[in-house]
Protein backbone atom coordinates (compact mmCIF):
# COMPACT_ATOMS: atom_id res chain seq x y z
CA UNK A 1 22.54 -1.40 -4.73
CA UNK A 2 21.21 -1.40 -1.25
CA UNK A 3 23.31 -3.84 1.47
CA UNK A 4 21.41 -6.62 1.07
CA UNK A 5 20.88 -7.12 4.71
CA UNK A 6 18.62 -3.99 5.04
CA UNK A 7 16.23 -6.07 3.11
CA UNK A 8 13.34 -7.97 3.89
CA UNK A 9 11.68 -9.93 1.35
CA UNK A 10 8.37 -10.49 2.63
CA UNK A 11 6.51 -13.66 0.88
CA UNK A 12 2.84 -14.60 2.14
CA UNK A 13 2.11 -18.15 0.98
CA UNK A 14 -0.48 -20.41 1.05
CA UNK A 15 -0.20 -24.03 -0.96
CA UNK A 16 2.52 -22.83 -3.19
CA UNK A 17 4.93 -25.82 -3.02
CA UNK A 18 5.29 -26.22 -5.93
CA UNK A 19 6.84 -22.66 -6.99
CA UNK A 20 8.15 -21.34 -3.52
CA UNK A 21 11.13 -23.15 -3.35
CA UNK A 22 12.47 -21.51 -6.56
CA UNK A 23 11.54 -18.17 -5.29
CA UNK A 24 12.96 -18.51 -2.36
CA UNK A 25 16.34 -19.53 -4.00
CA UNK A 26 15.79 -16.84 -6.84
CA UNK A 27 16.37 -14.27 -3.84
CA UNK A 28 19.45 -15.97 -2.13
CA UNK A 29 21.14 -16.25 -5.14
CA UNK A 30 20.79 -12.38 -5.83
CA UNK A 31 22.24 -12.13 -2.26
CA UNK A 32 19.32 -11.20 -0.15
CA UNK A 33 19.46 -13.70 2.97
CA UNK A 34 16.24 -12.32 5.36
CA UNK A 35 13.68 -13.94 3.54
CA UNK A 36 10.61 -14.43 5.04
CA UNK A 37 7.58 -16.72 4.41
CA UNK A 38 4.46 -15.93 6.52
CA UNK A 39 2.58 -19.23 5.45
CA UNK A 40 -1.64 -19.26 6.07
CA UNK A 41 -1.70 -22.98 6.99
CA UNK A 42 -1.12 -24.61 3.64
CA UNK A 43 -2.02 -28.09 3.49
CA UNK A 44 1.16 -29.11 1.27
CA UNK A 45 4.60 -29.27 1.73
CA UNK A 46 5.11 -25.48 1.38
CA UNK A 47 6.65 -24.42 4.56
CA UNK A 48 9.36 -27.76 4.24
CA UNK A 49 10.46 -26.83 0.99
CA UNK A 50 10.50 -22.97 1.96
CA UNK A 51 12.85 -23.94 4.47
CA UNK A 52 15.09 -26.29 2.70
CA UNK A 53 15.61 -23.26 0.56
CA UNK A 54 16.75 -21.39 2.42
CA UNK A 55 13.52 -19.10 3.97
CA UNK A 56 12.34 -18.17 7.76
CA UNK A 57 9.35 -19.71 7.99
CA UNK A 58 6.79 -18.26 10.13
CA UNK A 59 2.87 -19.69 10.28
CA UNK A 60 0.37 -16.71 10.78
CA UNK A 61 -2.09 -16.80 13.04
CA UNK A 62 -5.10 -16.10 10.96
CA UNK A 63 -6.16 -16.63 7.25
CA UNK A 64 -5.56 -14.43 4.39
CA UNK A 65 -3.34 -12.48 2.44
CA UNK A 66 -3.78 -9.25 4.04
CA UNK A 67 -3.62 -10.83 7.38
CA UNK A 68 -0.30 -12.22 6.56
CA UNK A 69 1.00 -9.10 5.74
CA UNK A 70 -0.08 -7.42 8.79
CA UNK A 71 1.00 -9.88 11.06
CA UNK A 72 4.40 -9.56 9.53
CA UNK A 73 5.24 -5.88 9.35
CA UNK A 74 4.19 -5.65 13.38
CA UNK A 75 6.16 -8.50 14.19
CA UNK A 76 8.70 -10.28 11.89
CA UNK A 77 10.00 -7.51 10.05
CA UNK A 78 13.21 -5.93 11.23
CA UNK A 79 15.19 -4.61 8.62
CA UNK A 80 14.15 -0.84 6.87
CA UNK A 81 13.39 -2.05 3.48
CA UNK A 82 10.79 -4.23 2.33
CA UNK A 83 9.95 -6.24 -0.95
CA UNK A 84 7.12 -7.94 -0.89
CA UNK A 85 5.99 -10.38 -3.51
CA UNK A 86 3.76 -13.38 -4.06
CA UNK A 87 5.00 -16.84 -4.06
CA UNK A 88 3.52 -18.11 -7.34
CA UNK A 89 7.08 -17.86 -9.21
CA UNK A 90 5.31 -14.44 -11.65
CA UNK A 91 8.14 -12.11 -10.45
CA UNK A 92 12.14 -11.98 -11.30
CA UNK A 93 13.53 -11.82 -8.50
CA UNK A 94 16.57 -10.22 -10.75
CA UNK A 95 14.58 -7.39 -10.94
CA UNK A 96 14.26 -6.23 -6.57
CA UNK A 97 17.32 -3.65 -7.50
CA UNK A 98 14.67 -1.54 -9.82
CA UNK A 99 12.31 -1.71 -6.88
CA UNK A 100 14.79 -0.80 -4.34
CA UNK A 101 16.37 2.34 -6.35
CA UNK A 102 14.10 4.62 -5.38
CA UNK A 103 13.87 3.72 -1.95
CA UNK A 104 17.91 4.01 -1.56
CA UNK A 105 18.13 7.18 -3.58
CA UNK A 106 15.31 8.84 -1.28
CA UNK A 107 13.06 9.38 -4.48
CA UNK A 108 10.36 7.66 -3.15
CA UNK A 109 9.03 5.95 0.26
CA UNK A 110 6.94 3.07 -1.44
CA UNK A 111 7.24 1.51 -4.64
CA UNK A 112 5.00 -0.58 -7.21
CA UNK A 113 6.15 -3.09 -10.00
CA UNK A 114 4.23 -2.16 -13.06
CA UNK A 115 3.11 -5.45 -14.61
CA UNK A 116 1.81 -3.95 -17.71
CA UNK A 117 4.85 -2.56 -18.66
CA UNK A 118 6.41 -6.20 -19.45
CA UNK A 119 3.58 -8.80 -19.41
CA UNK A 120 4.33 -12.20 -21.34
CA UNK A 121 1.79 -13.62 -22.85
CA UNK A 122 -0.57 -16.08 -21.08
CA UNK A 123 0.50 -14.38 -18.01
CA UNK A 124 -3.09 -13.10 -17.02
CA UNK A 125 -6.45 -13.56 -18.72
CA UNK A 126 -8.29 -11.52 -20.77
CA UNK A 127 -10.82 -11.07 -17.95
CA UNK A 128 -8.28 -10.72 -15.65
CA UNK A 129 -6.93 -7.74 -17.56
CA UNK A 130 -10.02 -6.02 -18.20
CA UNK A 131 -10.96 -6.49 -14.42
CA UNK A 132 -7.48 -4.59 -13.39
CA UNK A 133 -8.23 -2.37 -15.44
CA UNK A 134 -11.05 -1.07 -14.84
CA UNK A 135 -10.27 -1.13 -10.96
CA UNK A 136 -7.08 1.29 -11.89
CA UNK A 137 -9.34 3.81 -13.67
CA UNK A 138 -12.00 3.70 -10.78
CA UNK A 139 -8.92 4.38 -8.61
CA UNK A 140 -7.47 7.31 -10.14
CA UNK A 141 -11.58 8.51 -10.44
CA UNK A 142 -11.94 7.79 -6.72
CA UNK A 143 -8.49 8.64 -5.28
CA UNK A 144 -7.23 11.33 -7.76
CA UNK A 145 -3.65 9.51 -8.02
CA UNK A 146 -2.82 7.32 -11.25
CA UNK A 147 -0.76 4.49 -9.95
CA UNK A 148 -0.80 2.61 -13.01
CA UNK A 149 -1.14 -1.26 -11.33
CA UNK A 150 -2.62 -0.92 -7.85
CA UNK A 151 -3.26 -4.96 -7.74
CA UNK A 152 0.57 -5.51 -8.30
CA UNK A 153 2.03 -7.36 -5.90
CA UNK A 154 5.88 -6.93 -6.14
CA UNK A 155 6.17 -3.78 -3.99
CA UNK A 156 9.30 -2.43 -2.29
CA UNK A 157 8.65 0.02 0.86
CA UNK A 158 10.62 1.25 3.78
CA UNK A 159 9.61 -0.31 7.26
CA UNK A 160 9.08 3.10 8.36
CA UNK A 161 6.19 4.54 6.27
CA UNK A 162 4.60 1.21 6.55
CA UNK A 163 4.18 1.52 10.02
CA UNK A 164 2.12 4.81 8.83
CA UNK A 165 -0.62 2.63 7.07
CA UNK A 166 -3.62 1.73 8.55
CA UNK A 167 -3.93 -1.83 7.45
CA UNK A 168 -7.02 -4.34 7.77
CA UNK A 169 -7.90 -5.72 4.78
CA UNK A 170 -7.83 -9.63 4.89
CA UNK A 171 -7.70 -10.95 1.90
CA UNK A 172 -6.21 -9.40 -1.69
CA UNK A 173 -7.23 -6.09 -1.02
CA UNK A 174 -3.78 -5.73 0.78
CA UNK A 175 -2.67 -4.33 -2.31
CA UNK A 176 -5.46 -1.01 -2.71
CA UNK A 177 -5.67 -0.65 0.78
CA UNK A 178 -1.62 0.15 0.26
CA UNK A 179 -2.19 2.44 -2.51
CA UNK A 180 -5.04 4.15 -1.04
CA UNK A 181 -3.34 4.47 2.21
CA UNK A 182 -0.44 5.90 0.53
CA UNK A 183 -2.48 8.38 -1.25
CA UNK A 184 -3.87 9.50 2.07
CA UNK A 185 -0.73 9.86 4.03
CA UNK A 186 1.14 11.04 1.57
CA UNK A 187 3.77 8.43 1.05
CA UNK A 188 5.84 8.96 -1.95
CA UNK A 189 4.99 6.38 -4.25
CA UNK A 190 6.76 5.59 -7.29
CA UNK A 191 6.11 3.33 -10.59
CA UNK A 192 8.61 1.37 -12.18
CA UNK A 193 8.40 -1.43 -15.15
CA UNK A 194 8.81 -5.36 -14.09
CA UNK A 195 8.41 -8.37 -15.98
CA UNK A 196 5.24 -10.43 -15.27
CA UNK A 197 5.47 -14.46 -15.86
CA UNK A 198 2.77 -16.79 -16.20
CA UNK A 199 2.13 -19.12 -13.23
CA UNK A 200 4.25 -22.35 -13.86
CA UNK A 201 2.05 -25.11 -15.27
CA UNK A 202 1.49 -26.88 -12.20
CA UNK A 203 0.64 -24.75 -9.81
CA UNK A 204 -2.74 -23.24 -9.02
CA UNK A 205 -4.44 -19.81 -8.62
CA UNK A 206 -5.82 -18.33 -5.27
CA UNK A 207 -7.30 -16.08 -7.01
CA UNK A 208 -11.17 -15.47 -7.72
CA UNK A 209 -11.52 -13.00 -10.28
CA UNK A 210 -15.30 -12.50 -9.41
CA UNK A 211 -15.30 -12.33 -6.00
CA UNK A 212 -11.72 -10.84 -5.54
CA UNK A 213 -12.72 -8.02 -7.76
CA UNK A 214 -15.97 -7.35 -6.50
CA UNK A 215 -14.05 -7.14 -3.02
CA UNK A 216 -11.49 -4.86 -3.92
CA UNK A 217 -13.77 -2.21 -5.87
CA UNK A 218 -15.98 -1.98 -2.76
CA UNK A 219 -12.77 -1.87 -0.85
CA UNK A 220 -11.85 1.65 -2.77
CA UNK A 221 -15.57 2.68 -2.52
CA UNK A 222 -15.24 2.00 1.28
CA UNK A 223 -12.03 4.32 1.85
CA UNK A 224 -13.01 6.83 -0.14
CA UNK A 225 -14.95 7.92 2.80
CA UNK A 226 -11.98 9.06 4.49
CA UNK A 227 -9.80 10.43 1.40
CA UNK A 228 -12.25 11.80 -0.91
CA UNK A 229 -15.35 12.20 1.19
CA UNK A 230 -16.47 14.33 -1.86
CA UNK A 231 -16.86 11.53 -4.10
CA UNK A 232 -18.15 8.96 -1.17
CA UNK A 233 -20.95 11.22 -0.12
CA UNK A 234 -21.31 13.44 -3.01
CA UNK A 235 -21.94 10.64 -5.05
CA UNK A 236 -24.97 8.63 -3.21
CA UNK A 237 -26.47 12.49 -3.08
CA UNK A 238 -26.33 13.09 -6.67
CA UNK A 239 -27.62 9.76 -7.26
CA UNK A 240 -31.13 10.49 -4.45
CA UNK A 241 -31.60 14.06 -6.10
CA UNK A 242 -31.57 12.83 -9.26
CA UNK A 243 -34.05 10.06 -8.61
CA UNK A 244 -36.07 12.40 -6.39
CA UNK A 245 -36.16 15.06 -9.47
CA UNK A 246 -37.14 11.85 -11.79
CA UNK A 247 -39.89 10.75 -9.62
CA UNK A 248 -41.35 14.82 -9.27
CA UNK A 249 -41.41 14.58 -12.96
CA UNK A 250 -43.40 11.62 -13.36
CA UNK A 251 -46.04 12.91 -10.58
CA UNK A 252 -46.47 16.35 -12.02
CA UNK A 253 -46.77 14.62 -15.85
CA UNK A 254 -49.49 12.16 -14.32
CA UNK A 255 -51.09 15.22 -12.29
CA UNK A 256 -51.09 17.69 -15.50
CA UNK A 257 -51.76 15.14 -18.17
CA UNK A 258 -53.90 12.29 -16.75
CA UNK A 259 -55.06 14.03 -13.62
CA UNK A 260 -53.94 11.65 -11.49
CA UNK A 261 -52.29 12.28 -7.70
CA UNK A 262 -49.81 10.55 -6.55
CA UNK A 263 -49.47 11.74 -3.24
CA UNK A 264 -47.11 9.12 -1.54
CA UNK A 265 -44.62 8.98 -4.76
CA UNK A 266 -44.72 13.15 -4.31
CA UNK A 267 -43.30 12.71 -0.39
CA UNK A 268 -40.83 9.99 -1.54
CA UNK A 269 -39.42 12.48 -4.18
CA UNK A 270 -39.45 14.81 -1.66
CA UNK A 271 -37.53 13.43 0.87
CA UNK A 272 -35.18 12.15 -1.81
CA UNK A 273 -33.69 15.44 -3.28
CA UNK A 274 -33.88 16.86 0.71
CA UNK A 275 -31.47 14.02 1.43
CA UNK A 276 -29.40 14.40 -1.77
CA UNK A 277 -28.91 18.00 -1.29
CA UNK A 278 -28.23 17.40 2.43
CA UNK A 279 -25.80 14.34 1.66
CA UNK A 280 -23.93 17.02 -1.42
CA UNK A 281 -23.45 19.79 1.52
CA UNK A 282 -21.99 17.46 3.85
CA UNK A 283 -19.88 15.84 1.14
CA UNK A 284 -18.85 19.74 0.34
CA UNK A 285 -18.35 20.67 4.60
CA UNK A 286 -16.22 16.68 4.98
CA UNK A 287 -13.68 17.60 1.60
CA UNK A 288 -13.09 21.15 3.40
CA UNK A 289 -12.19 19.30 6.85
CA UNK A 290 -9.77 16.59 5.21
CA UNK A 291 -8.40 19.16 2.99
CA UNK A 292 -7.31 21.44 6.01
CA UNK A 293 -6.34 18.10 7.89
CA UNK A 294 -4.33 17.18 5.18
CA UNK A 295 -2.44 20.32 5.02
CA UNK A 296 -2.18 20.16 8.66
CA UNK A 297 -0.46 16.91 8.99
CA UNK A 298 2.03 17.91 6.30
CA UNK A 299 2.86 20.54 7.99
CA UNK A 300 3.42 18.62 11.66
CA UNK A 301 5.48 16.19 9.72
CA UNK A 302 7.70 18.95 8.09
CA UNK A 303 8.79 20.22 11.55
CA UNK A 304 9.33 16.66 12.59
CA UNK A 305 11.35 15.96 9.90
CA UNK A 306 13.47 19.60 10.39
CA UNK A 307 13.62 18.46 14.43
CA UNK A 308 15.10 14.85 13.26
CA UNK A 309 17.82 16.77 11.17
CA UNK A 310 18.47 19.58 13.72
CA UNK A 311 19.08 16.75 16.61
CA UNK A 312 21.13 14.81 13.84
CA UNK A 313 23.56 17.87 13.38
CA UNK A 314 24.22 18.21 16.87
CA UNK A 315 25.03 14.91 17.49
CA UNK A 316 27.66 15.00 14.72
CA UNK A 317 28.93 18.52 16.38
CA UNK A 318 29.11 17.12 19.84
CA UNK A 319 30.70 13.96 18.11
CA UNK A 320 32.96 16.34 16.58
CA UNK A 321 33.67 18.24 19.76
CA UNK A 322 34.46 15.05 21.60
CA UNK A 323 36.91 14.16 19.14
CA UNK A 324 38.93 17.58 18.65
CA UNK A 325 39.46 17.46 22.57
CA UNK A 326 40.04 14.41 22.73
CA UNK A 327 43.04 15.06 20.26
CA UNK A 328 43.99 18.17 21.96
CA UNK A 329 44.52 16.02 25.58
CA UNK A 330 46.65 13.32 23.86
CA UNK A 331 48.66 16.00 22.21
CA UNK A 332 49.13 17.41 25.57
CA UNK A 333 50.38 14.25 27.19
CA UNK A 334 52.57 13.67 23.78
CA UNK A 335 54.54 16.70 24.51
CA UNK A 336 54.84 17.04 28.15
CA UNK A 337 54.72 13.17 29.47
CA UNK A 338 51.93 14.62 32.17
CA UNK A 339 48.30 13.49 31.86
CA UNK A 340 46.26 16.87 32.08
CA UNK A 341 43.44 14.98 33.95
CA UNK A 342 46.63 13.44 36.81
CA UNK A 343 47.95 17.38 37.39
């Protein structure tokens, strides 16, 4: 396991009283002491009983989940590893080494907890289930990756390829924009199996299914723009030519069979294929341009990454160096008595 004090455990709150304080002592007990609760303003006792168990306690200056997040990672945060989880008591906190692994044994750069892989029962409804998943299969449509549980939110991640997200989602979104973002820096992402518990009792959702989920899948509709222009554009073009080709058919049946002209429903299926076919051809010409900017940027970061090693061998030669003469001047003084440096 990871030295517990390279780890951040990173817990936005808001009215969670009545779990938090478990969490929070969950964590110190397994020996990680930086944990941090970025609170929105809840109107309980949350922050109090955070602290009492043992938490930093930091309000953020906005609303929201995402915001929270955010606000920590630029300025909170100061440790290399990450494990960020909700404070509603649905995660074992037993189970941050299986997060961390990966991170440690350089597998992987960010990490999710699969709830699926362990849900107990009651733990999320039956709409709630069928909402995730049909936002992980319009992910891996949209984003080409298969991430299993992209609206998990027990995630370990190094500080570093955080800080290579570009983060502004608000609310519960946090969660895809981090798997989309990862998907279009190329952050190695792994999977791995957690338990899922059902909210205790007594303490209440800040969830919305409707809303939340209507949020996030315009969310990955909205970033596809950027990562898979092809499906962002391409899509809305196949959708005008095809309606433009419908409404050509039903003009030329009404002009052939009935005789009648429909001369304003002819331009508007018109102009609609001439925009799909324009809106396919850019989608075509913006999937060449991320694709070579892609390949691009991997490339840059490769001979950054060879630079980082080649500055990190000389150090330990000059290190080296130092040392060895170092030894050969004290061995020098040893056997004469006379300080090289005084004759």
């Amino acid at each position: 396991m990871a030295d517990s004090d390279d780890v951040c455990v990173l817990v936005p709150t808001y009215n969670e009283a009545e779990t938090i304080g478990a969490v929070v002592t969950g964590f110190v007990d397994q020996g990680y002491e930086h944990v941090l609760v970025v609170d929105g303003g809840s109107a309980d006792d949350t922050q109090a009983v955070a602290r009492e168990a043992g938490a930093r306690v930091v309000e953020q200056s906005g609303t929201g989940k995402g915001q929270a997040v955010r606000e920590a990672l630029q300025r909170h945060v100061d440790r290399p590893y990450v494990l960020m989880l909700d404070g509603d008591s649905t995660y074992r906190p037993e189970e941050a080494e299986r997060l961390l692994d990966p991170l440690l044994s350089g597998e992987a750069e960010h990490v999710i907890g699969n709830r699926f892989a362990n849900m107990q029962s009651g733990a999320m409804t039956r709409l709630n289930q069928i909402g995730n998943r049909v936002i992980n299969r319009s992910f891996s449509l949209i984003h080409g990756r298969d991430l299993v549980d992209i609206l998990s939110g027990y995630r370990a991640f190094t500080l570093e390829s955080a800080n290579r997200l570009h983060l502004r989602a608000d609310g519960f979104g946090i969660e895809t924009e981090m798997s989309v973002e990862c998907v279009k820096h190329n952050v190695r992402t792994a999977v791995v199996p957690i338990t899922y518990e059902p909210r205790p009792e007594d303490s209440e959702t800040n969830l919305r299914p409707f809303r939340d989920g209507a949020n996030i899948i315009l969310t990955l509709y909205q970033m596809a723009k950027t990562n898979n222009p092809l499906f962002y554009f391409g899509s809305v073009g196949t959708l005008s030519t095809l309606t433009g080709f419908g409404l050509a058919a039903y003009v030329a049946y009404e002009w052939f069979v009935r005789s009648i002209s429909h001369e304003v429903i002819a331009f508007l299926a018109g102009s609609a294929v001439l925009l799909g076919v324009q809106l396919l051809m850019f989608a075509v010409l913006s999937d060449m341009i991320v694709a070579v900017n892609r390949e691009q940027t991997h490339q840059i970061q490769q001979i950054a990454r060879k630079i980082g090693e080649k500055d990190e061998d000389a150090g330990t030669v000059g290190e080296d160096a130092a040392g060895q003469s170092a030894d050969v001047e004290e061995s020098t003084v040893d056997e004469s008595g006379v300080d090289p440096a005084e004759s």
